[in-house]
C-alpha atoms as a PDB file:
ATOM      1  CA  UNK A   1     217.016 107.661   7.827  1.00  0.00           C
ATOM      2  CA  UNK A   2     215.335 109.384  10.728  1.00  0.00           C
ATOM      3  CA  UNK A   3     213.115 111.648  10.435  1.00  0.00           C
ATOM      4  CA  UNK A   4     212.354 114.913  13.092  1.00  0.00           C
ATOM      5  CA  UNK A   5     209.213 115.421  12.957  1.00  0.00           C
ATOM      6  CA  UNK A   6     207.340 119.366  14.804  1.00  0.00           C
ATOM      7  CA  UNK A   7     204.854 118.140  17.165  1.00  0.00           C
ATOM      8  CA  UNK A   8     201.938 121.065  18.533  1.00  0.00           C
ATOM      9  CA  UNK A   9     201.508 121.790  21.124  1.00  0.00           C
ATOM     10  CA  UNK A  10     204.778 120.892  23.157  1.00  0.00           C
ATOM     11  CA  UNK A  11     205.083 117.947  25.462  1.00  0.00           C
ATOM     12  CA  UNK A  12     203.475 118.338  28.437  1.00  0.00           C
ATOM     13  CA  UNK A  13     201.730 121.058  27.136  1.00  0.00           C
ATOM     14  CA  UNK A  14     198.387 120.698  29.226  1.00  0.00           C
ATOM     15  CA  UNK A  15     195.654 122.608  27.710  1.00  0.00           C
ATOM     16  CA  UNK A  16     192.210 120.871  25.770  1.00  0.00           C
ATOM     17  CA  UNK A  17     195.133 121.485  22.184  1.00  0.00           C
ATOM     18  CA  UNK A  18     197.209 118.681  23.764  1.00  0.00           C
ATOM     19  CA  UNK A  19     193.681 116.082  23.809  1.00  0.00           C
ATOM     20  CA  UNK A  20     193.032 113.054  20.565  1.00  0.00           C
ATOM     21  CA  UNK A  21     189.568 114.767  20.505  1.00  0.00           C
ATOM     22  CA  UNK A  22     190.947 118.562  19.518  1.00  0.00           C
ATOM     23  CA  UNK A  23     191.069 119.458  15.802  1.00  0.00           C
ATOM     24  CA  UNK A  24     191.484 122.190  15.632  1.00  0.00           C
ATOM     25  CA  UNK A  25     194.813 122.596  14.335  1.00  0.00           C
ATOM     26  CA  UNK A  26     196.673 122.012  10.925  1.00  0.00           C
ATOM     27  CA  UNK A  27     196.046 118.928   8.837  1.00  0.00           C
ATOM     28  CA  UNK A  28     199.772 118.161   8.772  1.00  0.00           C
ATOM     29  CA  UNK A  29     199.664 117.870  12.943  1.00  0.00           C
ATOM     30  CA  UNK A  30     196.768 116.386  12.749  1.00  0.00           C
ATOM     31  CA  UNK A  31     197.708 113.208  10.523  1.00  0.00           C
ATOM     32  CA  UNK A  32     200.764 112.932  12.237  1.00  0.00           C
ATOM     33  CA  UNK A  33     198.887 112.560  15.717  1.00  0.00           C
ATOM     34  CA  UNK A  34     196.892 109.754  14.133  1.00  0.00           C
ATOM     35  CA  UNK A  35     199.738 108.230  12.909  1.00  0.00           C
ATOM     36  CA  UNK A  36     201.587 107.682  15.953  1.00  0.00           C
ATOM     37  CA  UNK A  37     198.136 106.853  17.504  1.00  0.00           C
ATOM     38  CA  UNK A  38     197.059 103.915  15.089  1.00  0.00           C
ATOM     39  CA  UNK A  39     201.193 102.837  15.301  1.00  0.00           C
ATOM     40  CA  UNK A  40     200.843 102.420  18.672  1.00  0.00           C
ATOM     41  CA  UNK A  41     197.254 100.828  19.226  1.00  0.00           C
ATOM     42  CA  UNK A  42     198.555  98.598  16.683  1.00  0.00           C
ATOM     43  CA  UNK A  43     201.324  97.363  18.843  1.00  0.00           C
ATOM     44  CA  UNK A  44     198.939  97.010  22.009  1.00  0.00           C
ATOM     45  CA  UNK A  45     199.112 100.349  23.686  1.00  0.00           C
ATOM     46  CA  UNK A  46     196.035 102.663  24.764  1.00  0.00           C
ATOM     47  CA  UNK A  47     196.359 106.529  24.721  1.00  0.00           C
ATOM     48  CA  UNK A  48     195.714 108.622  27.398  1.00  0.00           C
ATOM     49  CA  UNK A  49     193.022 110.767  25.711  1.00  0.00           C
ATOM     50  CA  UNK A  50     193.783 113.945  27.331  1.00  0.00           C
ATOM     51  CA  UNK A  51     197.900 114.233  26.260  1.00  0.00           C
ATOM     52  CA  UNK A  52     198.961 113.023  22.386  1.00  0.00           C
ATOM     53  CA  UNK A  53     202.492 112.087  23.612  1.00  0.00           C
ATOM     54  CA  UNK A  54     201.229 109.627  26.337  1.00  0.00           C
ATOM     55  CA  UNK A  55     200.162 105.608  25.907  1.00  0.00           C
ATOM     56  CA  UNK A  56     200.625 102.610  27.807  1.00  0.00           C
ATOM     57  CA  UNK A  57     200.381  98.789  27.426  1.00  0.00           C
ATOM     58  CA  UNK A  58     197.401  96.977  29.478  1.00  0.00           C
ATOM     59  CA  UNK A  59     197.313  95.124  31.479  1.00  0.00           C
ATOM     60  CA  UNK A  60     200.390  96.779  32.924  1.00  0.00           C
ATOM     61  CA  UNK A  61     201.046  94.603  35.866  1.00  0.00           C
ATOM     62  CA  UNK A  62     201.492  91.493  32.923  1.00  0.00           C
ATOM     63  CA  UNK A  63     205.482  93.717  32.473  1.00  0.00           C
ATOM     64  CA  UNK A  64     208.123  93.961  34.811  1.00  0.00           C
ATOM     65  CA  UNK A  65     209.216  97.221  35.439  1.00  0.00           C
ATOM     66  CA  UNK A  66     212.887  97.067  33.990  1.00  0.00           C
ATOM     67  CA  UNK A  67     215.367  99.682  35.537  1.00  0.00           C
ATOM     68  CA  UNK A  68     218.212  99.255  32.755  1.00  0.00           C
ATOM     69  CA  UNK A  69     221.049 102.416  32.594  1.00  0.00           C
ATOM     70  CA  UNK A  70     221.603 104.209  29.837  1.00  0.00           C
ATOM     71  CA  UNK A  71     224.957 102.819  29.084  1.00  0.00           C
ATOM     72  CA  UNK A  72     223.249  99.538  28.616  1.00  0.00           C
ATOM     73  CA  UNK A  73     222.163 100.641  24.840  1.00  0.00           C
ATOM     74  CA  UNK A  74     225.362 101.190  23.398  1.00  0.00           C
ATOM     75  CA  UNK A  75     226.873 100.967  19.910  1.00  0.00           C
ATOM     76  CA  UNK A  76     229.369  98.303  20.961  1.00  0.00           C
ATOM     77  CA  UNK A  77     227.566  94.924  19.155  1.00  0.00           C
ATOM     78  CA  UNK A  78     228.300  92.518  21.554  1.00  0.00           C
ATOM     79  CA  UNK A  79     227.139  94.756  24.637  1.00  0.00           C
ATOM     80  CA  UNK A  80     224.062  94.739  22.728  1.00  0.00           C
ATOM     81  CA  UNK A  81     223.409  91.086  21.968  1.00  0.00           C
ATOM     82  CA  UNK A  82     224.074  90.033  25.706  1.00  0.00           C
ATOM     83  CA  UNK A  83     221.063  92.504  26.865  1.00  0.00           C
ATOM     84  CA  UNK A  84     218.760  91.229  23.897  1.00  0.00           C
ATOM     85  CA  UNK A  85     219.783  87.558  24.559  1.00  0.00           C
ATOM     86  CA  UNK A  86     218.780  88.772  28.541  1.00  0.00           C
ATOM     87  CA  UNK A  87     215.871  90.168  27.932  1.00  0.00           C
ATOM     88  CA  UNK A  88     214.506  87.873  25.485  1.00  0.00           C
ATOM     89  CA  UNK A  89     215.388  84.859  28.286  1.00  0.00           C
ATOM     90  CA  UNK A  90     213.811  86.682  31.118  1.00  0.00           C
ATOM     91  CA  UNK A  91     210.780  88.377  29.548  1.00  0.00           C
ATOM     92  CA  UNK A  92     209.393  85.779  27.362  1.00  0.00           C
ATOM     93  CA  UNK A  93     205.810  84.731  27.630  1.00  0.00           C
END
């Protein structure tokens, strides 16, 4: 089960609170920021220093941007395998 999780400051909250580097806030926010940090460097993105909510994948211009609707990710099973089975044919390495 999902878990929702408080996040300070906000998204797109823009002051120095919202940078990796501040620490100056509770432990719990704190090892929850490094959490999702390690999480994602583990998976290949970089964070944007300056905003906790914010990473992307390098080189970017190795992914196509994909402009797939909403309705695409849907609970009906077979919808969903026929845009895995896409994807997986026309993204692969």
């Amino acid at each position: 089960m999902a878990r929702k999780f408080s996040w300070e400051p906000g998204f797109d909250h823009f002051s120095d609170t919202a940078h990796h580097a501040f620490k100056n806030l509770p432990e719990e926010i704190l090892a929850k920021r490094q959490l999702l940090k390690s999480t994602m460097e583990k998976y290949g993105f970089k964070a944007l220093e300056t905003e906790w909510w914010h990473y992307y994948l390098i080189p970017a211009d190795k992914y196509e941007l994909l402009d797939i609707p909403f309705k695409a990710f849907t609970k009906d099973k077979k919808r969903q395998s026929a845009l895995t089975i896409n994807l997986q044919q026309n993204y692969q390495e």
